[in-house]
PDB file of N, CA and C in Angstrom:
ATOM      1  N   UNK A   1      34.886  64.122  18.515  1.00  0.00           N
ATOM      2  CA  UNK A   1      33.891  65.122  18.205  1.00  0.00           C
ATOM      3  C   UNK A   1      34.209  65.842  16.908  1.00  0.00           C
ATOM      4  N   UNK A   2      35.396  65.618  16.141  1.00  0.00           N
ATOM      5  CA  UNK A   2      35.506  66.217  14.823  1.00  0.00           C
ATOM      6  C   UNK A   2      35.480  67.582  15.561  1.00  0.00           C
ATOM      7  N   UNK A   3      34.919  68.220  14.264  1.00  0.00           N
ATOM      8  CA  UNK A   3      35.009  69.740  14.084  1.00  0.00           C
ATOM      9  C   UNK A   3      34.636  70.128  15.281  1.00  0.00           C
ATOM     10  N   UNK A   4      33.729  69.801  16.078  1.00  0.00           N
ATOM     11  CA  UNK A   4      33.213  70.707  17.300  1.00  0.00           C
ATOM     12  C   UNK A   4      34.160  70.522  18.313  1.00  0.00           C
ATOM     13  N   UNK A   5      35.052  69.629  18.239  1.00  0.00           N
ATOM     14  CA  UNK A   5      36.229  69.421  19.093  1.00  0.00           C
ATOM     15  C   UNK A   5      37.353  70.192  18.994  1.00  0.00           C
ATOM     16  N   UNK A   6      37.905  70.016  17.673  1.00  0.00           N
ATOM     17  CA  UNK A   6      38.798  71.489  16.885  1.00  0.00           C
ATOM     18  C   UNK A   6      38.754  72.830  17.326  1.00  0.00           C
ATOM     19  N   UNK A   7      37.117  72.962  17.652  1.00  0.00           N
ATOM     20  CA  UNK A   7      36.523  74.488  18.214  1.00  0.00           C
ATOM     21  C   UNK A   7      36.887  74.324  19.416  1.00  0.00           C
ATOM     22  N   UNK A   8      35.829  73.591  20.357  1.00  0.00           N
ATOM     23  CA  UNK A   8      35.469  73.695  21.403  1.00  0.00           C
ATOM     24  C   UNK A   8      36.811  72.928  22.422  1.00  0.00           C
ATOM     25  N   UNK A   9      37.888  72.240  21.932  1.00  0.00           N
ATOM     26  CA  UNK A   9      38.355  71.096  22.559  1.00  0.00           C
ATOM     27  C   UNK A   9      38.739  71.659  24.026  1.00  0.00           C
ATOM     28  N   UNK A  10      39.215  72.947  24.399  1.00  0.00           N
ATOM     29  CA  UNK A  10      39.484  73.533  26.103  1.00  0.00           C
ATOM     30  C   UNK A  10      38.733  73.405  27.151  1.00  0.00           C
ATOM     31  N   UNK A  11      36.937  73.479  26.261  1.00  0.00           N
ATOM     32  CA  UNK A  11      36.312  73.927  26.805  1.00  0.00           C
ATOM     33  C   UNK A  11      34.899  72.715  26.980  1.00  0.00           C
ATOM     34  N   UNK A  12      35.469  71.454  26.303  1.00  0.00           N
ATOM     35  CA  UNK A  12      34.845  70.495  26.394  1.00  0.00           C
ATOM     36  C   UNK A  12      34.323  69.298  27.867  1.00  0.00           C
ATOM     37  N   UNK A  13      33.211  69.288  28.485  1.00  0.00           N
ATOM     38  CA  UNK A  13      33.315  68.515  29.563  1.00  0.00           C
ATOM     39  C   UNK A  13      33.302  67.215  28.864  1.00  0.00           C
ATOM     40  N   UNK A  14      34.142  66.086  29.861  1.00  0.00           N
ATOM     41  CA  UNK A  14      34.658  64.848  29.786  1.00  0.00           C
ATOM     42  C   UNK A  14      34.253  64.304  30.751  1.00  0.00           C
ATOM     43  N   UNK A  15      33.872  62.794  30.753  1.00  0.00           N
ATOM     44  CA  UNK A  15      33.409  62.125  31.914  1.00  0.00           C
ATOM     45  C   UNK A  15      31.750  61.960  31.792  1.00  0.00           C
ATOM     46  N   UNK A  16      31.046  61.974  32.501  1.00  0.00           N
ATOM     47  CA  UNK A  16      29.995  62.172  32.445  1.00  0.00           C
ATOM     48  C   UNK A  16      29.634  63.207  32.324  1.00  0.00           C
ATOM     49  N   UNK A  17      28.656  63.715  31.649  1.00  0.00           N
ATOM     50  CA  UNK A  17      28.130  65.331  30.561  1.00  0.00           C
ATOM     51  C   UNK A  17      27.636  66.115  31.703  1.00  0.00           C
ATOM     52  N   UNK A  18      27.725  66.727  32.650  1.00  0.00           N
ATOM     53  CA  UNK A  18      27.330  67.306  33.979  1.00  0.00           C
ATOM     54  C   UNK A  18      27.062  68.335  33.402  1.00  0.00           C
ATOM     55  N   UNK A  19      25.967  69.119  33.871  1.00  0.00           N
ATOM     56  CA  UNK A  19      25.641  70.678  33.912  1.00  0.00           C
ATOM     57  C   UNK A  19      26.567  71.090  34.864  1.00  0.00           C
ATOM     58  N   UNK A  20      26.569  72.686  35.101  1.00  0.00           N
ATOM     59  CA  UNK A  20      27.362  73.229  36.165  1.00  0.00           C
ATOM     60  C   UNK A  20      26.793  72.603  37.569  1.00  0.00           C
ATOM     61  N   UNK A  21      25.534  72.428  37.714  1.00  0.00           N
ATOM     62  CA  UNK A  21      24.935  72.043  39.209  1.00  0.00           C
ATOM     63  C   UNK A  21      25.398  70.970  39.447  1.00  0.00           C
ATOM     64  N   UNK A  22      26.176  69.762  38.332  1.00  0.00           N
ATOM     65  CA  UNK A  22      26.413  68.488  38.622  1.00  0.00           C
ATOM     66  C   UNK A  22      25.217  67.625  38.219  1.00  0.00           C
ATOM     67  N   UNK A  23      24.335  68.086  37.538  1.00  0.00           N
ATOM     68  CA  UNK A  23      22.964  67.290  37.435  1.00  0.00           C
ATOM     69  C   UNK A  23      23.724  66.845  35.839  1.00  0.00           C
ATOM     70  N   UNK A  24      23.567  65.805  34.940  1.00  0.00           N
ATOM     71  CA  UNK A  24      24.016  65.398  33.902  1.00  0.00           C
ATOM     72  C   UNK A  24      22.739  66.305  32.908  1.00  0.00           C
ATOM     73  N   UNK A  25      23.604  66.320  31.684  1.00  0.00           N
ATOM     74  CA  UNK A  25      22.742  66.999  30.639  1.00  0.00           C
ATOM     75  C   UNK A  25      21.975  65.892  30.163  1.00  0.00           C
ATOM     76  N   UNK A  26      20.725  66.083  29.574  1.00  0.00           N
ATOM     77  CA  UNK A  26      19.990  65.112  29.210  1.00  0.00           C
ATOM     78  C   UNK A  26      19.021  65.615  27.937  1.00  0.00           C
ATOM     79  N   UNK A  27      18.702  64.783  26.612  1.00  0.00           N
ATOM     80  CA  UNK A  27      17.983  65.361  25.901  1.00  0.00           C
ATOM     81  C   UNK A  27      17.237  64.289  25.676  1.00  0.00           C
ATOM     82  N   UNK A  28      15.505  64.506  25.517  1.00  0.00           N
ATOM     83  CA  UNK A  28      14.255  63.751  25.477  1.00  0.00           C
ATOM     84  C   UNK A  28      13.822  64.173  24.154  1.00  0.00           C
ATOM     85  N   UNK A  29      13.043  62.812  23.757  1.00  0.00           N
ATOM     86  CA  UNK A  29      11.964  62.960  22.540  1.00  0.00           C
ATOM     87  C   UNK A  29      11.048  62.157  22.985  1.00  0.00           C
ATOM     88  N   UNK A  30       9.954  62.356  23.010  1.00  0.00           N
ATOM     89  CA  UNK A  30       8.782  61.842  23.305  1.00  0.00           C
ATOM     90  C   UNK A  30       8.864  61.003  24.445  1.00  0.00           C
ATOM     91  N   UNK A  31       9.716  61.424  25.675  1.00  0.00           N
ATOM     92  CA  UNK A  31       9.850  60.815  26.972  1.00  0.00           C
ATOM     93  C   UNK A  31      11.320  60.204  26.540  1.00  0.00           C
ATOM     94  N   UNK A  32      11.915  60.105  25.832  1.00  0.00           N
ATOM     95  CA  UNK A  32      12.924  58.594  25.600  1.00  0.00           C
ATOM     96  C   UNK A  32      13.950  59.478  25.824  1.00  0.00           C
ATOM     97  N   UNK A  33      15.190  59.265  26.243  1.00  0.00           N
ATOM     98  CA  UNK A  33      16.474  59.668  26.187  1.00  0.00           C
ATOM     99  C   UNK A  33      17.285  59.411  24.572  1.00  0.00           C
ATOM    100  N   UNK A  34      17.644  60.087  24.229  1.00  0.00           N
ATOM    101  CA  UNK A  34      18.125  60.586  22.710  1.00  0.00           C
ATOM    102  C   UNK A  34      19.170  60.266  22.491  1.00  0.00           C
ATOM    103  N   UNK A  35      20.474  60.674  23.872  1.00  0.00           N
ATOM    104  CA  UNK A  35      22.007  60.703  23.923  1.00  0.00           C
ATOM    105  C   UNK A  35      22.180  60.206  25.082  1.00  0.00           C
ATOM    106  N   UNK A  36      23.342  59.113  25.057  1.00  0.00           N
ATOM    107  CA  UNK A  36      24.092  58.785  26.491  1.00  0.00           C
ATOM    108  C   UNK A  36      25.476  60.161  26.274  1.00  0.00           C
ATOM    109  N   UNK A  37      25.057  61.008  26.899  1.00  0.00           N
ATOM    110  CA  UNK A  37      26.213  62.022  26.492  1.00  0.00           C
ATOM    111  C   UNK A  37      27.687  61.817  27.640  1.00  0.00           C
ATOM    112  N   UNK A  38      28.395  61.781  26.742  1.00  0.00           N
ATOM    113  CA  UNK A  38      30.024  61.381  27.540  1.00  0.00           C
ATOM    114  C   UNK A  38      30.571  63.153  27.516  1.00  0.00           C
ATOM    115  N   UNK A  39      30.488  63.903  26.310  1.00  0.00           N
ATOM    116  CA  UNK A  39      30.966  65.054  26.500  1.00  0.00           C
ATOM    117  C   UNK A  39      30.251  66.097  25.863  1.00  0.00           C
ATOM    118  N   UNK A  40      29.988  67.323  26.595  1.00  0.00           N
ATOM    119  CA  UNK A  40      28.959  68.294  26.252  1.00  0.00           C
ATOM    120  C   UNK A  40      29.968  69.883  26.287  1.00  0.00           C
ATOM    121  N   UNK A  41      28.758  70.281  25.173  1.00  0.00           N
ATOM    122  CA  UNK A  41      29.580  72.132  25.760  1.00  0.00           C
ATOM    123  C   UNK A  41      28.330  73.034  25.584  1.00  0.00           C
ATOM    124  N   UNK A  42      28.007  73.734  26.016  1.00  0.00           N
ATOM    125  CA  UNK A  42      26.594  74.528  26.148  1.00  0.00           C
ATOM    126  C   UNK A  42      27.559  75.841  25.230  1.00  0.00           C
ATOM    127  N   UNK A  43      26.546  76.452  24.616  1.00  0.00           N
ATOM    128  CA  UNK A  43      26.809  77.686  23.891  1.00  0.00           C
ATOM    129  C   UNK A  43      25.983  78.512  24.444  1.00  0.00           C
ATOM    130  N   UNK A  44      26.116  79.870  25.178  1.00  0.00           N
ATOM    131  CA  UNK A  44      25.462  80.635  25.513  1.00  0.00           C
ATOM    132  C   UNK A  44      24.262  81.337  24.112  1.00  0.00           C
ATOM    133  N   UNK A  45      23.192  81.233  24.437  1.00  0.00           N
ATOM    134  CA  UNK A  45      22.113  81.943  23.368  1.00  0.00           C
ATOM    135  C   UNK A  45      22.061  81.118  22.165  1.00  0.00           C
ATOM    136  N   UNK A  46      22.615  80.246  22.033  1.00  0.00           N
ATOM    137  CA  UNK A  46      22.520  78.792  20.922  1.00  0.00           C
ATOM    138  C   UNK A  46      22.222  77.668  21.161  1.00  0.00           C
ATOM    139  N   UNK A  47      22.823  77.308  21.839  1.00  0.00           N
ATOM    140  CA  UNK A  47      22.732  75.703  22.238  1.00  0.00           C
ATOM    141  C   UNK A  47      23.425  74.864  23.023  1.00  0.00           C
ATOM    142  N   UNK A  48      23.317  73.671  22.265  1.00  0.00           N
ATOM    143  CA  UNK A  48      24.419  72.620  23.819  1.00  0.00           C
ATOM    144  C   UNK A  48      24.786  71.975  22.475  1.00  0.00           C
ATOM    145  N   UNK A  49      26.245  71.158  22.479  1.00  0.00           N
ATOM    146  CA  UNK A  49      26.521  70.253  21.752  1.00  0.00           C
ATOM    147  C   UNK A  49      26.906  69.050  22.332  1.00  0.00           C
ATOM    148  N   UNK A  50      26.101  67.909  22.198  1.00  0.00           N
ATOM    149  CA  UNK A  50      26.496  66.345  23.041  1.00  0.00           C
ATOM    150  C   UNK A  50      27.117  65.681  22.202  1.00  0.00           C
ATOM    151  N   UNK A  51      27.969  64.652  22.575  1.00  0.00           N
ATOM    152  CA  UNK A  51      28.493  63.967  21.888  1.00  0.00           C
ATOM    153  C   UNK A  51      28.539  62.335  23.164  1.00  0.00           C
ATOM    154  N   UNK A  52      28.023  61.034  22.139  1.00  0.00           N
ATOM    155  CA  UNK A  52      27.840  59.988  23.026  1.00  0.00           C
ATOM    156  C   UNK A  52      27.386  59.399  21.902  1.00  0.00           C
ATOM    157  N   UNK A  53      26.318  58.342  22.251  1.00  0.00           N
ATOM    158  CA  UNK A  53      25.725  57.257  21.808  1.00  0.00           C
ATOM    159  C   UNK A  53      24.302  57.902  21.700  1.00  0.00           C
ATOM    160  N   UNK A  54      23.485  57.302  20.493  1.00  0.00           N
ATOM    161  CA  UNK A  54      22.466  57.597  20.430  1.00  0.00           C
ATOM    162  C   UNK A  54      21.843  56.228  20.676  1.00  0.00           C
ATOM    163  N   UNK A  55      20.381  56.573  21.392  1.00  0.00           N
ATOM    164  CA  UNK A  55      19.850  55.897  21.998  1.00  0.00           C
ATOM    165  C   UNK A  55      18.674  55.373  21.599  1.00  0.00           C
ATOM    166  N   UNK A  56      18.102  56.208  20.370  1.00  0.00           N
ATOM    167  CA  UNK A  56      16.825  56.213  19.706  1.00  0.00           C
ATOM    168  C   UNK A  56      17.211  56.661  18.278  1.00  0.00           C
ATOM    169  N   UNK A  57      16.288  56.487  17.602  1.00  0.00           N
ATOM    170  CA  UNK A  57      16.614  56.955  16.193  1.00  0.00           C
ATOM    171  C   UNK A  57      16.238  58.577  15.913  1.00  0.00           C
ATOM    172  N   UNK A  58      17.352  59.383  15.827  1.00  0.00           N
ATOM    173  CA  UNK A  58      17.237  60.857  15.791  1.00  0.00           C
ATOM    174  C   UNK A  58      17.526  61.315  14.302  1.00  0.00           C
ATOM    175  N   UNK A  59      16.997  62.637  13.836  1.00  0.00           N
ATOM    176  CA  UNK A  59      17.002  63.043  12.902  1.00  0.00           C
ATOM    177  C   UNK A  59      17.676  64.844  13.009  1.00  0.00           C
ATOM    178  N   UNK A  60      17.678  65.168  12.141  1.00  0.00           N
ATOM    179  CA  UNK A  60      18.047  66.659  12.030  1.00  0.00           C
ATOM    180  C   UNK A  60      16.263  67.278  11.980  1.00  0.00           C
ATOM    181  N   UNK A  61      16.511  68.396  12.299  1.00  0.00           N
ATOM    182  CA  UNK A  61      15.089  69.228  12.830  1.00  0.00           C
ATOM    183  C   UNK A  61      14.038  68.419  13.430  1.00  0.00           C
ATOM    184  N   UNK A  62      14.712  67.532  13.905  1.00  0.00           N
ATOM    185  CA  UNK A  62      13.586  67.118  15.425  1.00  0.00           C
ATOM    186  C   UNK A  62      13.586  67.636  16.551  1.00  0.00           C
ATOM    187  N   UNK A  63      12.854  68.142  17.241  1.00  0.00           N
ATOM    188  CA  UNK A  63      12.155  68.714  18.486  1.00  0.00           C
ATOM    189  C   UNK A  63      12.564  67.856  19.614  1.00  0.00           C
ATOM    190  N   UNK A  64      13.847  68.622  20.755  1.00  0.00           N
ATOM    191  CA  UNK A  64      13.938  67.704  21.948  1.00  0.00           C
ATOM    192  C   UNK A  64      14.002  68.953  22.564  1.00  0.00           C
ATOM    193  N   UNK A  65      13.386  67.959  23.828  1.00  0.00           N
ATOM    194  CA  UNK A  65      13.499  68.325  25.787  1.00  0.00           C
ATOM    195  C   UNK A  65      14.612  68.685  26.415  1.00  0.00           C
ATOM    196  N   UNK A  66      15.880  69.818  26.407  1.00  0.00           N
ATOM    197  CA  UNK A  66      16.973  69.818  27.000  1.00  0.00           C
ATOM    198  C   UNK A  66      17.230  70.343  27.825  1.00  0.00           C
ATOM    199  N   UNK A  67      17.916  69.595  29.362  1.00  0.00           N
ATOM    200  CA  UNK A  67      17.778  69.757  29.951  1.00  0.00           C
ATOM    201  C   UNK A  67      19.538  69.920  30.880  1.00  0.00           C
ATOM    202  N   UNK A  68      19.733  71.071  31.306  1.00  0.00           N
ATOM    203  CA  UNK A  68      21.186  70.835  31.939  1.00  0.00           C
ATOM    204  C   UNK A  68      21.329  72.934  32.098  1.00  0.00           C
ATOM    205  N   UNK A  69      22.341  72.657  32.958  1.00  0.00           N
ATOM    206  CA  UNK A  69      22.787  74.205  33.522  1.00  0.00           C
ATOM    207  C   UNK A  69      21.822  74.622  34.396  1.00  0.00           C
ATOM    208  N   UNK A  70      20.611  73.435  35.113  1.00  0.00           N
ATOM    209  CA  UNK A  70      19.575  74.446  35.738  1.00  0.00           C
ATOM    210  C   UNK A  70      18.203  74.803  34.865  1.00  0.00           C
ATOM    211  N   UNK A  71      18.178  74.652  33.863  1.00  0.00           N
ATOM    212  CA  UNK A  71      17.393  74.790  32.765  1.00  0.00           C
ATOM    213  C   UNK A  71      16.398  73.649  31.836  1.00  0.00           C
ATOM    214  N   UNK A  72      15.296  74.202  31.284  1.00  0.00           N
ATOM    215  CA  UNK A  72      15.142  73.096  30.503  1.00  0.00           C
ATOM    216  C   UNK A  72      14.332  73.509  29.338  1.00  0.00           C
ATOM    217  N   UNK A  73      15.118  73.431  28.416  1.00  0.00           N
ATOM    218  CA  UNK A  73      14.119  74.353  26.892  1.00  0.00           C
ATOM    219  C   UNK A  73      13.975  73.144  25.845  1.00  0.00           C
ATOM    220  N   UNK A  74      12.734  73.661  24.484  1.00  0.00           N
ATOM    221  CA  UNK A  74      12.923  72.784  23.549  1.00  0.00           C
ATOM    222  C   UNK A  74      14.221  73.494  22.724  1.00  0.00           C
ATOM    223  N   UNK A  75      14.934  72.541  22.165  1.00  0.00           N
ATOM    224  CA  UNK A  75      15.734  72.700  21.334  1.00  0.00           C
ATOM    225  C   UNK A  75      15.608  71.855  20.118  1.00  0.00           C
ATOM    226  N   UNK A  76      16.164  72.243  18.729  1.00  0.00           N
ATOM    227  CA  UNK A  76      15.704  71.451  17.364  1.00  0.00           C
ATOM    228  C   UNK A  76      17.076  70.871  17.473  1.00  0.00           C
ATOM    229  N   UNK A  77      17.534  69.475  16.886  1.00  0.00           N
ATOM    230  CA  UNK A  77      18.794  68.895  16.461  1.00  0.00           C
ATOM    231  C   UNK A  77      18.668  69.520  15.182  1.00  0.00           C
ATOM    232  N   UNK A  78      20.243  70.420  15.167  1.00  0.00           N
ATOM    233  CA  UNK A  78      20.476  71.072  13.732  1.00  0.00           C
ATOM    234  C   UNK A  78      21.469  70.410  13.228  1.00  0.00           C
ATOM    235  N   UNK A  79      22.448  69.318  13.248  1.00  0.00           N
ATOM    236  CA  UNK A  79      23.767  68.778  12.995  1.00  0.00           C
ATOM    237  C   UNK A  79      23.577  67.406  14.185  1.00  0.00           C
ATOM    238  N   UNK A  80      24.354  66.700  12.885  1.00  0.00           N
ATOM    239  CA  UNK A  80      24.679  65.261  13.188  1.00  0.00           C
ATOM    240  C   UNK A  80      25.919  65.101  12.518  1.00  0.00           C
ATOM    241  N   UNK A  81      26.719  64.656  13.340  1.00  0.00           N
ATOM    242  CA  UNK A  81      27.907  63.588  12.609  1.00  0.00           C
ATOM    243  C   UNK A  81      28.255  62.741  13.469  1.00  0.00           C
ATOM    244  N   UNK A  82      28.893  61.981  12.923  1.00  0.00           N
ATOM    245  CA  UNK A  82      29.434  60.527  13.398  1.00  0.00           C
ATOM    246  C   UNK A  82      30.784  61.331  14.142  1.00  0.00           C
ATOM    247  N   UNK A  83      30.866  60.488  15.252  1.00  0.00           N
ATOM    248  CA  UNK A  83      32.031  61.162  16.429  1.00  0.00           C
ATOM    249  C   UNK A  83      33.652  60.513  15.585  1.00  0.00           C
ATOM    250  N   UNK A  84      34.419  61.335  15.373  1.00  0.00           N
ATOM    251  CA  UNK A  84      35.321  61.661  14.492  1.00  0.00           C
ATOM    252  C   UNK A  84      35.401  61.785  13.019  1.00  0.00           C
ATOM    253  N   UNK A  85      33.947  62.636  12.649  1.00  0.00           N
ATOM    254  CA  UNK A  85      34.024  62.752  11.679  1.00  0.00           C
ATOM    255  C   UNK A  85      33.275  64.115  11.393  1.00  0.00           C
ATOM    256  N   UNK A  86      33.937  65.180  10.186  1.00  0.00           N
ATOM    257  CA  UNK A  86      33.140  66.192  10.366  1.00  0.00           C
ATOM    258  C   UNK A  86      32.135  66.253   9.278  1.00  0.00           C
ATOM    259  N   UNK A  87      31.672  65.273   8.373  1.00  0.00           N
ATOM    260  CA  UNK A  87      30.306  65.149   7.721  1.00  0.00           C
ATOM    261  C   UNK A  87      29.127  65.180   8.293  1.00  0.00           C
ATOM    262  N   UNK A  88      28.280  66.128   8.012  1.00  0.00           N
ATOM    263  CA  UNK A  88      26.922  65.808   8.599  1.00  0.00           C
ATOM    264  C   UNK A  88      25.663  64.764   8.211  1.00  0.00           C
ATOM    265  N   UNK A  89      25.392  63.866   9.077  1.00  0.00           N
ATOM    266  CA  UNK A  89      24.344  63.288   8.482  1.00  0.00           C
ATOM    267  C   UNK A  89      22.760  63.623   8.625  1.00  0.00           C
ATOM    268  N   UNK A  90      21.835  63.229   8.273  1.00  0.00           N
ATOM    269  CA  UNK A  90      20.385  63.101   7.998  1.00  0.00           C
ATOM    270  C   UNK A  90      19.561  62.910   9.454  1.00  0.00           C
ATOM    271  N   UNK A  91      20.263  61.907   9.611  1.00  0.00           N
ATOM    272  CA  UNK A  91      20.123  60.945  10.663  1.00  0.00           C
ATOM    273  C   UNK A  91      20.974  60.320  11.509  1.00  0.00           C
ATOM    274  N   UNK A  92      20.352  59.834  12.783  1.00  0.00           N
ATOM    275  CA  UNK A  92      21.463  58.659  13.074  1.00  0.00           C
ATOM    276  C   UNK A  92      20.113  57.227  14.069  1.00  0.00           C
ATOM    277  N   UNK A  93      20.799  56.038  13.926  1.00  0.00           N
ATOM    278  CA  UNK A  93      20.385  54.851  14.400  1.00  0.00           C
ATOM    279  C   UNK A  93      20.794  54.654  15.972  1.00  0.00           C
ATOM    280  N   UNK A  94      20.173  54.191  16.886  1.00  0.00           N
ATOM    281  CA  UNK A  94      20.496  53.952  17.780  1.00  0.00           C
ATOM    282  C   UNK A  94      22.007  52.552  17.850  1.00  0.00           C
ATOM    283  N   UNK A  95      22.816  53.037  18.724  1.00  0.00           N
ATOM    284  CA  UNK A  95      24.006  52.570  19.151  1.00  0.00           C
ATOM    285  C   UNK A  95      25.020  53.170  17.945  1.00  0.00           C
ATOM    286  N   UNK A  96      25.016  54.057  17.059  1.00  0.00           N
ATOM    287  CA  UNK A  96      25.684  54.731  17.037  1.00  0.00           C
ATOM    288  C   UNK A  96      26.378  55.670  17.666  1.00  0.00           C
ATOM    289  N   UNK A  97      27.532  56.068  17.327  1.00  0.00           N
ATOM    290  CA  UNK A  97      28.768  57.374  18.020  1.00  0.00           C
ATOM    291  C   UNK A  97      28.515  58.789  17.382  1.00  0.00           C
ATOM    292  N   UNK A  98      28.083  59.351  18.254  1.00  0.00           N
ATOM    293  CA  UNK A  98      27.389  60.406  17.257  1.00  0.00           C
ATOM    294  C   UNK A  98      27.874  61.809  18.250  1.00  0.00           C
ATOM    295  N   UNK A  99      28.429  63.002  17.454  1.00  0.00           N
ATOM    296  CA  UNK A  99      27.753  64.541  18.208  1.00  0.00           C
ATOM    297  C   UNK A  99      26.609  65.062  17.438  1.00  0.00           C
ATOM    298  N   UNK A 100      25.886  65.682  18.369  1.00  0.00           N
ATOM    299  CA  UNK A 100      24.365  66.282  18.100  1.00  0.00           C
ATOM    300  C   UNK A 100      24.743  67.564  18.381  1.00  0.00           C
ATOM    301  N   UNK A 101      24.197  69.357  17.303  1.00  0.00           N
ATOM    302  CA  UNK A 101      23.803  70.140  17.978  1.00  0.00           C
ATOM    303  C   UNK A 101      22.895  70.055  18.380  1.00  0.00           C
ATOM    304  N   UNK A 102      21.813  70.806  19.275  1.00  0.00           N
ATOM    305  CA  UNK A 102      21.117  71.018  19.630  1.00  0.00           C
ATOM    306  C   UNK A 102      20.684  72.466  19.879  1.00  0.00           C
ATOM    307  N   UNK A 103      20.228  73.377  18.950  1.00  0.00           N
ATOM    308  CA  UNK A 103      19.902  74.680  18.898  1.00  0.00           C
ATOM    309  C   UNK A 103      19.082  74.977  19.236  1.00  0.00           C
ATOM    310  N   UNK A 104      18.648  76.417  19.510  1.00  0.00           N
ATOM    311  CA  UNK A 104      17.561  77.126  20.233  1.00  0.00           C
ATOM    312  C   UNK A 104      16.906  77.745  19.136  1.00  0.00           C
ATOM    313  N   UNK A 105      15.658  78.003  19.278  1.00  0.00           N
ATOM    314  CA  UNK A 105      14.931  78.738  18.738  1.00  0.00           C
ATOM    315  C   UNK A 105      15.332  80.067  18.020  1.00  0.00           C
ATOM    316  N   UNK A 106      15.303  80.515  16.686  1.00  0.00           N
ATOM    317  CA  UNK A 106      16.001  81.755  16.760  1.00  0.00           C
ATOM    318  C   UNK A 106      15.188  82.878  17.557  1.00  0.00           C
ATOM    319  N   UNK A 107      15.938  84.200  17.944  1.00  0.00           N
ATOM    320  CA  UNK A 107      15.544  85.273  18.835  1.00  0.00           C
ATOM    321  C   UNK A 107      14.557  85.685  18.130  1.00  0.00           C
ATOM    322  N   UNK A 108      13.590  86.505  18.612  1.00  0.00           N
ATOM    323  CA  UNK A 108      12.656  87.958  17.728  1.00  0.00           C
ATOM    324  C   UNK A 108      11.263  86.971  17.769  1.00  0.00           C
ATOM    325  N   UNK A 109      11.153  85.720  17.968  1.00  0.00           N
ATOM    326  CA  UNK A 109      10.019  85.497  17.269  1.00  0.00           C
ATOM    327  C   UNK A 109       9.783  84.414  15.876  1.00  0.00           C
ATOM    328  N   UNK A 110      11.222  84.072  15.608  1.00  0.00           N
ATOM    329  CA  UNK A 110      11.421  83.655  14.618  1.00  0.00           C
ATOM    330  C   UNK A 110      11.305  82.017  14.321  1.00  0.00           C
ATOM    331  N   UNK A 111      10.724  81.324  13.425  1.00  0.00           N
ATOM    332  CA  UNK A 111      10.305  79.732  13.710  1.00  0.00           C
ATOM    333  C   UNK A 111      11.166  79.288  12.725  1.00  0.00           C
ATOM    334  N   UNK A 112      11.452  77.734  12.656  1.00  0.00           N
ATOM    335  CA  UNK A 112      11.722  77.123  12.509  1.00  0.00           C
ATOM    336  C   UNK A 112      11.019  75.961  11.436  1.00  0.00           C
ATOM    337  N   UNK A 113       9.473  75.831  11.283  1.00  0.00           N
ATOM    338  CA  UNK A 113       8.596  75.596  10.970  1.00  0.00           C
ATOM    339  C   UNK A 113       8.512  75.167   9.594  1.00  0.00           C
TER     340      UNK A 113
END
């Protein structure tokens, strides 16, 4: 996970990407699954960060379905890199090794747009 691992590495789930309920985290674009996520960390009032295989061809500020902790909001992919690496890319291709953020909307009202 590179850099988000550096941060997050204590606090990283391993194994299959489980929410707290045990339900796996999951992120959608237009129905399709996005990430086979192996390890996730939710950020309270930000986001979730997955890290796995991408499954579809994803971009930075695309619009996904996320779903895990009990919850299920849109979130924008703000960051891509290749899993051990802390460059961000554009994009990524399906069957790539990839971590994704996945951010929330900012507070107040504020778009993205």
């Amino acid at each position: 996970m590179g850099l988000f691992k550096k941060l997050f590495s204590s606090r990283v789930t391993t194994g299959p990407a489980t929410a707290g309920d045990g339900a796996p985290w999951t992120a959608l674009s237009d129905g399709h699954l996005v990430i086979q996520a192996r390890e996730c960390f939710p950020i309270t009032g930000r986001g979730v960060i997955m890290t796995g295989e991408a499954l579809v061809p994803i971009a930075v500020d695309q619009w996904c379905a996320v779903t895990g902790g009990g919850d299920s909001r849109q979130m924008r992919i703000s960051t891509i890199t290749l899993e051990g690496d802390d460059r961000p890319l554009p994009s990524a291709a399906p069957g790539m090794s990839v971590t994704v953020m996945f951010s929330l909307p900012p507070k107040g009202g504020g778009s993205w747009t």
